[in-house]
N, C-alpha and C. Protein backbone atom coordinates (compact mmCIF):
# COMPACT_ATOMS: atom_id res chain seq x y z
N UNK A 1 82.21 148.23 134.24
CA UNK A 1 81.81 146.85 134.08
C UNK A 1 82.32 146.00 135.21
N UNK A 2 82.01 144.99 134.80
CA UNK A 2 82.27 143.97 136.44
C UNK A 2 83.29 142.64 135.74
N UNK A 3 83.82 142.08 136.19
CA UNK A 3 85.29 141.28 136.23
C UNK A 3 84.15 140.24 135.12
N UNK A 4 85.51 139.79 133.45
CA UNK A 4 84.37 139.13 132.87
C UNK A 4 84.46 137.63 133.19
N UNK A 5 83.63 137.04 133.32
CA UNK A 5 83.15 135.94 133.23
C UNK A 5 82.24 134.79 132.14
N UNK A 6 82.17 133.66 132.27
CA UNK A 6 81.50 133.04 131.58
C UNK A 6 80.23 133.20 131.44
N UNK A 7 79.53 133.42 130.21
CA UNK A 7 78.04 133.95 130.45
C UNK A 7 77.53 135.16 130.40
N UNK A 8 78.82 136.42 130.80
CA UNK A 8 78.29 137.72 130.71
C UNK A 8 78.07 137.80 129.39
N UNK A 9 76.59 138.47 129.40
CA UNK A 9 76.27 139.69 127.70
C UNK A 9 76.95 140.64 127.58
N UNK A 10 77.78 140.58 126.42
CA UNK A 10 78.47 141.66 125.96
C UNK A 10 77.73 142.06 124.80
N UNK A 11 76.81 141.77 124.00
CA UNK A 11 76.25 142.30 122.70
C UNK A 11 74.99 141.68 122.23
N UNK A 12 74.42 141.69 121.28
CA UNK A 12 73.23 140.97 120.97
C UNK A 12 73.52 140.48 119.87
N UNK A 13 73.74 140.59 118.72
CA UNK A 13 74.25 139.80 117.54
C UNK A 13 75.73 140.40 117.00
N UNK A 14 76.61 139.21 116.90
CA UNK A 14 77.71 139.75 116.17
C UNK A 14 77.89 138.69 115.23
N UNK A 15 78.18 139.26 113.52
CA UNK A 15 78.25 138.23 112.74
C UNK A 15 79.29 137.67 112.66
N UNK A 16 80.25 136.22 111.71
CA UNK A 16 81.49 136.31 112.54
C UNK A 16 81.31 134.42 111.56
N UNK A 17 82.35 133.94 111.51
CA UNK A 17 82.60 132.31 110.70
C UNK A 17 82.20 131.71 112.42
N UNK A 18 80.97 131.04 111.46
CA UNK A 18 80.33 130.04 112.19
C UNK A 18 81.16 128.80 112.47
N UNK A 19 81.14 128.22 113.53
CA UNK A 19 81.78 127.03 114.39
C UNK A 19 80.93 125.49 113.90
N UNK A 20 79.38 125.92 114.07
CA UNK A 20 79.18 125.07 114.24
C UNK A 20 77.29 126.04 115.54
N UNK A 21 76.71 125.15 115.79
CA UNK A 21 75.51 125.40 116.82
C UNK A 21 75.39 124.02 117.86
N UNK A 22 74.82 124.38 118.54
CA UNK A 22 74.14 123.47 119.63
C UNK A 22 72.77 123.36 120.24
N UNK A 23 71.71 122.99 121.16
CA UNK A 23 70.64 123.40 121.48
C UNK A 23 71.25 123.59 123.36
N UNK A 24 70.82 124.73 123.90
CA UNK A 24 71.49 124.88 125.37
C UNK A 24 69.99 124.81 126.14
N UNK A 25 69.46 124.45 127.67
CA UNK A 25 68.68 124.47 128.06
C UNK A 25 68.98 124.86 129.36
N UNK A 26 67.70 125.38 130.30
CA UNK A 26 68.15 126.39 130.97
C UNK A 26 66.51 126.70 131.12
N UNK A 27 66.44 126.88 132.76
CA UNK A 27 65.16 127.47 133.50
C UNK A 27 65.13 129.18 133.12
N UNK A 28 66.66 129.83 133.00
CA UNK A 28 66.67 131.56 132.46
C UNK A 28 67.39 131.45 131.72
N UNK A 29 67.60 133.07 131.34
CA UNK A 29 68.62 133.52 130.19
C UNK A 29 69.69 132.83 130.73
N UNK A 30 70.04 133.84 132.01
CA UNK A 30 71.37 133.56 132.91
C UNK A 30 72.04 132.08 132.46
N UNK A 31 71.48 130.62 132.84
CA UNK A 31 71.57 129.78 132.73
C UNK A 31 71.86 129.57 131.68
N UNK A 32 71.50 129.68 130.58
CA UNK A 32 71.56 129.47 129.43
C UNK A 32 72.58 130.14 128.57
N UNK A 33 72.70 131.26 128.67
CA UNK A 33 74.07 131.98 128.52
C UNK A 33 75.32 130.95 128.95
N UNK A 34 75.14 131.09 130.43
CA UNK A 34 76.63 130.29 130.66
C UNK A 34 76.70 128.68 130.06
N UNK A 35 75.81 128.38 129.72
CA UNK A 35 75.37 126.75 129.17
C UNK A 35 76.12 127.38 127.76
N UNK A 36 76.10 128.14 127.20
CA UNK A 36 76.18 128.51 125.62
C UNK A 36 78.04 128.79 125.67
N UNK A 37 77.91 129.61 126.65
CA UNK A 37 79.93 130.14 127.05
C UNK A 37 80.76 128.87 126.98
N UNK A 38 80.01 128.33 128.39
CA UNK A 38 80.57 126.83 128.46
C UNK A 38 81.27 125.96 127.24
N UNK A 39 80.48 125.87 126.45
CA UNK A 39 80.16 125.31 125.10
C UNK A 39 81.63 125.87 124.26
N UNK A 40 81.51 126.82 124.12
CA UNK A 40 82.32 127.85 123.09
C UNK A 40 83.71 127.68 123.67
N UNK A 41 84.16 127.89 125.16
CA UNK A 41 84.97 127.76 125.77
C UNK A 41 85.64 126.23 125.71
N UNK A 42 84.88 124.99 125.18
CA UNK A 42 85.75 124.02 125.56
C UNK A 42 86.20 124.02 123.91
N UNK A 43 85.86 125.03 123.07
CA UNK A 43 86.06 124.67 121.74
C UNK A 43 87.11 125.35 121.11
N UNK A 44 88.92 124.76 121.23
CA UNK A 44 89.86 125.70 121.06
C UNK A 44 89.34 127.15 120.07
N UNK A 45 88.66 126.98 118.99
CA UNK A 45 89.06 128.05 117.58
C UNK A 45 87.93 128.96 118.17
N UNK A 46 86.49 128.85 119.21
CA UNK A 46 85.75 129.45 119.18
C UNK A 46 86.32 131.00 120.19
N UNK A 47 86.00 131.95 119.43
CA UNK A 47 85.98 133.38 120.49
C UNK A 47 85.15 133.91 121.01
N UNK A 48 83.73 133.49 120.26
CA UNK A 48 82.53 134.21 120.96
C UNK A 48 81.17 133.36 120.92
N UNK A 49 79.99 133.27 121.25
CA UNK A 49 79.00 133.03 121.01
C UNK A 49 77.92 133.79 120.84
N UNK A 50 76.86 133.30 120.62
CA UNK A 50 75.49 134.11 120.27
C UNK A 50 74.26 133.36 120.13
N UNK A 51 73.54 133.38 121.40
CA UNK A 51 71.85 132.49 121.10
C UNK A 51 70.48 133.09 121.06
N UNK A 52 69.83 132.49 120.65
CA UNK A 52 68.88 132.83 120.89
C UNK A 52 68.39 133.24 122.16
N UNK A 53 67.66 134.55 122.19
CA UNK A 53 66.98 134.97 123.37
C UNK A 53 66.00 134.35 123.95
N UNK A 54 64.97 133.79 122.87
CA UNK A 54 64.13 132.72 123.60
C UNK A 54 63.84 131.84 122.09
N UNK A 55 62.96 131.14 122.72
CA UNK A 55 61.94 130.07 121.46
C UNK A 55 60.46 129.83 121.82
N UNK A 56 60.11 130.09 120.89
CA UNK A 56 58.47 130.04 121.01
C UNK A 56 58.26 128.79 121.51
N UNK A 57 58.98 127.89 121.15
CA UNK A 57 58.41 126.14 121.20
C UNK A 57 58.98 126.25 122.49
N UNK A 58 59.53 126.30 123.25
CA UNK A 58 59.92 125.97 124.69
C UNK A 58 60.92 126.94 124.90
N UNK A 59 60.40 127.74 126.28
CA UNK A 59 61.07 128.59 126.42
C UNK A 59 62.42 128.34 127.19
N UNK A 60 62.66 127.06 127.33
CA UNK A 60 63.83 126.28 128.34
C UNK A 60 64.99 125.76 127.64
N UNK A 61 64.68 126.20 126.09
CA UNK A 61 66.03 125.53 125.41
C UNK A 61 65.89 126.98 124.44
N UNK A 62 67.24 127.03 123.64
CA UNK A 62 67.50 127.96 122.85
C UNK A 62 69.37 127.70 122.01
N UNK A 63 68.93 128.18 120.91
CA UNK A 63 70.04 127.44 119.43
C UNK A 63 71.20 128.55 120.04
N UNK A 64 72.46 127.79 120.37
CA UNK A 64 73.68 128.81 120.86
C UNK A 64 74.62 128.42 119.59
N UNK A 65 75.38 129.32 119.60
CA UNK A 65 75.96 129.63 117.49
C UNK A 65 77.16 129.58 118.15
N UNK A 66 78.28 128.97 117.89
CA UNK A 66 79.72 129.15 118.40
C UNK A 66 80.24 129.74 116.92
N UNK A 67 81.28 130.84 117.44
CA UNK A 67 81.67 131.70 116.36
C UNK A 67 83.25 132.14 116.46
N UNK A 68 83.92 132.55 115.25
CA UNK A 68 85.10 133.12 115.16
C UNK A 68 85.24 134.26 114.39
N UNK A 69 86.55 135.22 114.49
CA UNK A 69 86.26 136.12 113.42
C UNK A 69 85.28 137.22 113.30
N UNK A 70 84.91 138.05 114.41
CA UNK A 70 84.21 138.65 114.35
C UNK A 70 84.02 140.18 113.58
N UNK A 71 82.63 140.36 112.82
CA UNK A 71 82.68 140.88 112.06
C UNK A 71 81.66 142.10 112.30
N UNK A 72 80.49 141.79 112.06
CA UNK A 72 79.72 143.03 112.29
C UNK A 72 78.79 142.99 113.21
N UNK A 73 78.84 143.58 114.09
CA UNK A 73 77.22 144.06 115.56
C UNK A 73 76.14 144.54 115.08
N UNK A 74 75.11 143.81 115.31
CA UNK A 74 74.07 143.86 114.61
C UNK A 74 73.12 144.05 116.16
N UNK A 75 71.89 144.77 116.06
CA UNK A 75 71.51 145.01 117.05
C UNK A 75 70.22 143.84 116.98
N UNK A 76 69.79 143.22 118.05
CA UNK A 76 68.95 142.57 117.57
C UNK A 76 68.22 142.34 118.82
N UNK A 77 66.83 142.22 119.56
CA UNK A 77 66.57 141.48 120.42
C UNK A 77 65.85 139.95 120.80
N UNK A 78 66.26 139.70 119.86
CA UNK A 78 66.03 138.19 119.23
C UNK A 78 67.42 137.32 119.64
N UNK A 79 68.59 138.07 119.97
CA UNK A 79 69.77 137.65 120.15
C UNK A 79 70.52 138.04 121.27
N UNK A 80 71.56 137.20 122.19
CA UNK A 80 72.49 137.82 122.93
C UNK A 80 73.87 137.01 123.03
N UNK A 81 74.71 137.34 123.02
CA UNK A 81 75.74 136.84 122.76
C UNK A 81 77.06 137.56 123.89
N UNK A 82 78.67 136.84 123.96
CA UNK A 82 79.21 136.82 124.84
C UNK A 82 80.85 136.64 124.21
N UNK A 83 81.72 137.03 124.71
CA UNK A 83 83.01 136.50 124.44
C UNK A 83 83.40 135.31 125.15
N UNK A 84 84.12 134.16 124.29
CA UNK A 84 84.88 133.30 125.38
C UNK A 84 85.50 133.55 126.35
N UNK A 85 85.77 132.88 127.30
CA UNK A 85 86.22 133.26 128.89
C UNK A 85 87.85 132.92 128.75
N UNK A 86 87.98 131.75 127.78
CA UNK A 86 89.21 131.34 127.53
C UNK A 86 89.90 131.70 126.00
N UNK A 87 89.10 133.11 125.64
CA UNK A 87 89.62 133.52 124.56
C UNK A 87 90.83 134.81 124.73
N UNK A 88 91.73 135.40 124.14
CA UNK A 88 91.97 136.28 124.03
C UNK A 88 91.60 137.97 123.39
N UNK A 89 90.72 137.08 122.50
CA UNK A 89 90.14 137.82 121.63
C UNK A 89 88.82 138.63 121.54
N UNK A 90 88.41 138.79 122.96
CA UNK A 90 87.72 140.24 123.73
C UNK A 90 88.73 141.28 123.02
N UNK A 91 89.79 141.11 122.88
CA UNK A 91 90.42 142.32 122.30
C UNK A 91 90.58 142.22 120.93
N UNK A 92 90.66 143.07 120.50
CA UNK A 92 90.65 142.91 119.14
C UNK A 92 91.28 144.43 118.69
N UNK A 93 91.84 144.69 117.09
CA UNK A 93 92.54 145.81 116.72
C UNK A 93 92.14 146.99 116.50
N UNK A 94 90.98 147.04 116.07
CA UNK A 94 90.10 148.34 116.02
C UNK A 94 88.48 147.98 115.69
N UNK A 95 87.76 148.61 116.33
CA UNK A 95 86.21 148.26 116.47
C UNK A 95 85.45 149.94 116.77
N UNK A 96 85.00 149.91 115.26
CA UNK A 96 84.01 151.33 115.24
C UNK A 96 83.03 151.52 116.31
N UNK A 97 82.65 152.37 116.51
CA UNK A 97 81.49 153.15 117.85
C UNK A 97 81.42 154.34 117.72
N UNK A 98 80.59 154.68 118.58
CA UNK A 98 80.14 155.86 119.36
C UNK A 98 81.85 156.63 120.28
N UNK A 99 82.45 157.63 119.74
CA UNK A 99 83.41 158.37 121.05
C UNK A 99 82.72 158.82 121.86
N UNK A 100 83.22 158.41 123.23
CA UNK A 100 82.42 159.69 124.40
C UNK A 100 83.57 159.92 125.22
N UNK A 101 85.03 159.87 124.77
CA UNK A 101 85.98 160.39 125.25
C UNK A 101 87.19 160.18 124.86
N UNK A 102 88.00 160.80 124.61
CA UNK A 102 89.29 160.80 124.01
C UNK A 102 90.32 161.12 125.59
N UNK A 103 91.43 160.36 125.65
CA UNK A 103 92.41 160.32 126.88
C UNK A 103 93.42 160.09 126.28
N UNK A 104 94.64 160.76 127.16
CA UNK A 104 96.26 160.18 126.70
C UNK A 104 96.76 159.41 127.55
N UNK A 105 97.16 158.33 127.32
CA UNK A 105 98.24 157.10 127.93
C UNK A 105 99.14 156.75 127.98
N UNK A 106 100.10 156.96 128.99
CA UNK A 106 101.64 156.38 129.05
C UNK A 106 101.83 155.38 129.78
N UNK A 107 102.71 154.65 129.30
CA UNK A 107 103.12 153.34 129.68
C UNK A 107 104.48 152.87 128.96
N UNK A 108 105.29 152.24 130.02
CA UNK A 108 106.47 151.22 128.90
C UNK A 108 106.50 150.30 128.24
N UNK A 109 104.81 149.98 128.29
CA UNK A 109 104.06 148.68 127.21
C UNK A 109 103.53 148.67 127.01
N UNK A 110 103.22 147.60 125.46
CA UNK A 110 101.83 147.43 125.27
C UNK A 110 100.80 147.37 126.20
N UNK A 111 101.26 146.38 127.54
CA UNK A 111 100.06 146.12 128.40
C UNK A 111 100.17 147.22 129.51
N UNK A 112 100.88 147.93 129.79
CA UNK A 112 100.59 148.84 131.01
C UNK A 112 100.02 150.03 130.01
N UNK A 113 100.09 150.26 128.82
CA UNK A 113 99.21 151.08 127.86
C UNK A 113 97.84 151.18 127.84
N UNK A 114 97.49 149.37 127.48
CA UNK A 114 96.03 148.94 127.57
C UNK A 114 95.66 149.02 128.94
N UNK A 115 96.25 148.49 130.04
CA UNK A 115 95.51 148.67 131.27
C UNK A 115 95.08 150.35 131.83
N UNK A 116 96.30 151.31 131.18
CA UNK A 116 95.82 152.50 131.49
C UNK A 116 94.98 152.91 130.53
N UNK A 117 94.35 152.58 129.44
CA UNK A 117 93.34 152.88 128.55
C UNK A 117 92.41 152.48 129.42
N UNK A 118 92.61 151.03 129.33
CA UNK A 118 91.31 150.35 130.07
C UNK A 118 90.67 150.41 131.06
N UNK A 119 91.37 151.56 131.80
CA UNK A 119 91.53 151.92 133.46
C UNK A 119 91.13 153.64 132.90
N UNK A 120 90.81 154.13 132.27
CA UNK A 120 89.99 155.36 131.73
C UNK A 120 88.43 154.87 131.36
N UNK A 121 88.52 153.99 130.82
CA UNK A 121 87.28 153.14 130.19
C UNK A 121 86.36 153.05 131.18
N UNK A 122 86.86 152.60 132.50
CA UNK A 122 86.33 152.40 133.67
C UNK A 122 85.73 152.76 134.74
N UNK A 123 86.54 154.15 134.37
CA UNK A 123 85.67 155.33 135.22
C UNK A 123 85.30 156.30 134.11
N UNK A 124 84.48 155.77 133.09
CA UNK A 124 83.83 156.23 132.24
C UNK A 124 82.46 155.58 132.28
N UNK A 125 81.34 156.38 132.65
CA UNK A 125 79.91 155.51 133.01
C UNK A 125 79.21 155.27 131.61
N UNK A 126 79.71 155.71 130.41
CA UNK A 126 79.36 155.59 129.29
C UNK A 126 79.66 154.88 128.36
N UNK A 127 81.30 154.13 129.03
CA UNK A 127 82.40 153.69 127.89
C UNK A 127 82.01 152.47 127.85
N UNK A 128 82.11 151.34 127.05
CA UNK A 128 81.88 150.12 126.66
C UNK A 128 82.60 149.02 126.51
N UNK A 129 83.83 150.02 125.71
CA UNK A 129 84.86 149.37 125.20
C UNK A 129 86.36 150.65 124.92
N UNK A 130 86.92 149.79 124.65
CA UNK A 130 88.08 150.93 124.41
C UNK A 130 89.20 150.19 123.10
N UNK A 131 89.94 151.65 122.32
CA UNK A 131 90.56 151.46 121.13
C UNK A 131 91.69 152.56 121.49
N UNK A 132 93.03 151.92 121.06
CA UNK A 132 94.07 152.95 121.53
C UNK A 132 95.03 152.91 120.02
N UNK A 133 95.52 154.17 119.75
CA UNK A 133 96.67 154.42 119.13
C UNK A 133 97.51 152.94 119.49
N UNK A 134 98.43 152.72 118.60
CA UNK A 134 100.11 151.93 118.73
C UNK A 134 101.15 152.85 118.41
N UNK A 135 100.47 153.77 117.50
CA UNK A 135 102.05 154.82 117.06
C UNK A 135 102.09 155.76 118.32
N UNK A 136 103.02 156.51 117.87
CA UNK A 136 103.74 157.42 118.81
C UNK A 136 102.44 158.37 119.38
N UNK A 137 102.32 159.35 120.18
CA UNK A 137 101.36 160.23 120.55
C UNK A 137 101.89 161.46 119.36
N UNK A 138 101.27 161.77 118.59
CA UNK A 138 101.60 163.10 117.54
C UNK A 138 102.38 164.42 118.45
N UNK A 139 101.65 164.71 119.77
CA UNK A 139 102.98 165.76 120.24
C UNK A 139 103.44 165.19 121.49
N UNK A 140 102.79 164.45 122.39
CA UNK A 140 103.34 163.74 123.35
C UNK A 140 104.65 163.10 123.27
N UNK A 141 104.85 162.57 122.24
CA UNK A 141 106.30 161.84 121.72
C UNK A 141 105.82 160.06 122.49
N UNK A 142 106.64 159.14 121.88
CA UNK A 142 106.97 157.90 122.59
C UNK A 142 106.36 157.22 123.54
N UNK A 143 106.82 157.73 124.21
CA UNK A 143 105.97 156.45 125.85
C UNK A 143 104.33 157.16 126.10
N UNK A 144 103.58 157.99 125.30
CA UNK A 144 102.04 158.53 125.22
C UNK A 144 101.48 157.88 123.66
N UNK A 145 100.10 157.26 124.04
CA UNK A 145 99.15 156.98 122.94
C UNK A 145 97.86 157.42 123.44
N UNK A 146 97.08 157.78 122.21
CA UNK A 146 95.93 158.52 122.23
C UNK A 146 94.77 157.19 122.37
N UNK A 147 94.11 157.05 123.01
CA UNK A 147 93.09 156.14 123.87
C UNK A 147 91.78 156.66 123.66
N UNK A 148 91.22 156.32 122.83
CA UNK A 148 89.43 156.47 122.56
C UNK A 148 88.67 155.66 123.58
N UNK A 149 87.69 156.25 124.27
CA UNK A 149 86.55 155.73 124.65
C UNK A 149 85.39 155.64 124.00
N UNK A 150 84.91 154.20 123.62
CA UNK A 150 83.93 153.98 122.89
C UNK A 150 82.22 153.43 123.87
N UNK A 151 81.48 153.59 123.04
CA UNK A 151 80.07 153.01 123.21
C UNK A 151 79.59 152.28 121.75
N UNK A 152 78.55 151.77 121.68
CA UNK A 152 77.69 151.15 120.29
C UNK A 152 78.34 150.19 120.02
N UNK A 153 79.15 149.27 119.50
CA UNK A 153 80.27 148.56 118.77
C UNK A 153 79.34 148.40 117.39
N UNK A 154 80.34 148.60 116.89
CA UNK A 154 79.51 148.81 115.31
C UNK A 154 80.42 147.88 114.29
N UNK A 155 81.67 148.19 113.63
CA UNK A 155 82.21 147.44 113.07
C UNK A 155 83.67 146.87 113.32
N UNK A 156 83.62 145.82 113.58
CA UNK A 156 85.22 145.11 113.90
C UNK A 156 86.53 145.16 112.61
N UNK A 157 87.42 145.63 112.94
CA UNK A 157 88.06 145.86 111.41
C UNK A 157 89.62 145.67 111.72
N UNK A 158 90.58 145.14 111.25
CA UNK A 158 92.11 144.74 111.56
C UNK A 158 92.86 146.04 111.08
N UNK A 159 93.74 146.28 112.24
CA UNK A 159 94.27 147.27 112.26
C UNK A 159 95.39 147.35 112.93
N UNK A 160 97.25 147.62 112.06
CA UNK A 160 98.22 147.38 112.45
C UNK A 160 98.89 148.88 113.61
N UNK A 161 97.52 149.49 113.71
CA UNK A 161 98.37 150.90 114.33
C UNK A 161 96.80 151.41 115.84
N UNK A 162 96.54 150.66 115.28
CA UNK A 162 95.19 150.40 116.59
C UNK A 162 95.32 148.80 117.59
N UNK A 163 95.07 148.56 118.54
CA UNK A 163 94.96 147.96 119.64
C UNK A 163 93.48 148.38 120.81
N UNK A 164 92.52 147.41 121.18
CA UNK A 164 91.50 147.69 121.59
C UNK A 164 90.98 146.29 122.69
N UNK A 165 89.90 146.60 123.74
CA UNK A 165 89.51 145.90 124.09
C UNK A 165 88.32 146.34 125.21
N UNK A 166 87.35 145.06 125.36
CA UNK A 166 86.42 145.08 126.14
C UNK A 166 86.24 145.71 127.56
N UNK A 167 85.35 144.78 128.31
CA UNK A 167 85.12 144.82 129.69
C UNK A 167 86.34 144.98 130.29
N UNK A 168 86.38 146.08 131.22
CA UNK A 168 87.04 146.95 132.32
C UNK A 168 86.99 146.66 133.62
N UNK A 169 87.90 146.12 134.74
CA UNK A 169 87.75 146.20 135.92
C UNK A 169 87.76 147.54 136.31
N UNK A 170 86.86 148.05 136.98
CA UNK A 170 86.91 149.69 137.67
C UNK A 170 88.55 149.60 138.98
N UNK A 171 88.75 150.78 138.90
CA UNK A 171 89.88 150.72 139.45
C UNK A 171 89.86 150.88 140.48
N UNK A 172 90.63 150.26 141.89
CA UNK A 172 90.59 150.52 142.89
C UNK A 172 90.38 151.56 143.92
């Protein structure tokens, strides 16, 4: 994936406690996307959005949904949607998918953990997203956790022994 930004599609419908909507307008998607991010981003509680792909009545405006709490990925092409830019919450604790690779990770932290998950994710042409162990590695011991590579995102679910997250800078 490519460094995230305001506006990138990360999904097409995710359900999730509504914020609130807006109407966004916009000559393209492109435009309109980041018109919708924008939006979500100046709104402390919001984490994600989701608009309409087009509108029959004018194809230059379209209903953007500011959202929290995300819950279930729904596939839709009626819809596309995005994480806040100023959220944290691209990551999230555990989120069902597709495996297309299982990796082990050491690190002396949480975050040099996730970056080396996330840094597998990356040079994975399949991976989407990524979900890692928090407990110990079962024979690795301690400073190793077991790191899933995912595709599909299917269901978002809280989880005190899982740690996960999005878009991947590819590694140098």
């Amino acid at each position: 994936g490519s460094a995230r930004g305001c506006g990138h599609v990360e999904f097409s419908d995710l359900e999730g406690e509504s914020l609130g909507y807006l109407y966004v307008k916009g000559l393209s998607d492109a435009v309109r996307d980041i018109a919708c991010c924008a939006a979500c981003a100046t709104m402390p509680d919001c984490e994600y959005w989701v608009r309409e792909a087009g509108n029959d009545r004018d194809s230059t405006q379209s209903t953007c949904y500011l959202r929290r709490e995300p819950k279930e990925h729904k596939f839709s092409s009626n819809y596309r949607g995005g994480w806040s830019r100023n959220s944290p919450t691209w990551k999230f604790s555990d989120l069902s998918g597709v495996d297309v690779a299982v990796a082990n990770v050491s690190g002396a932290s949480d975050e040099v953990q996730d970056a080396n998950c996330c840094s597998e994710c990356a040079q994975n042409s399949q991976c989407e997203f990524w979900v890692r162990d928090t407990n110990d590695h079962p024979t690795l011991g301690s400073s190793y956790r077991i790191c899933y590579l995912r595709r599909s995102p299917a269901l978002h679910s809280t989880s005190y022994n899982r740690r996960g997250g999005g878009e991947c800078k590819p590694a140098p």
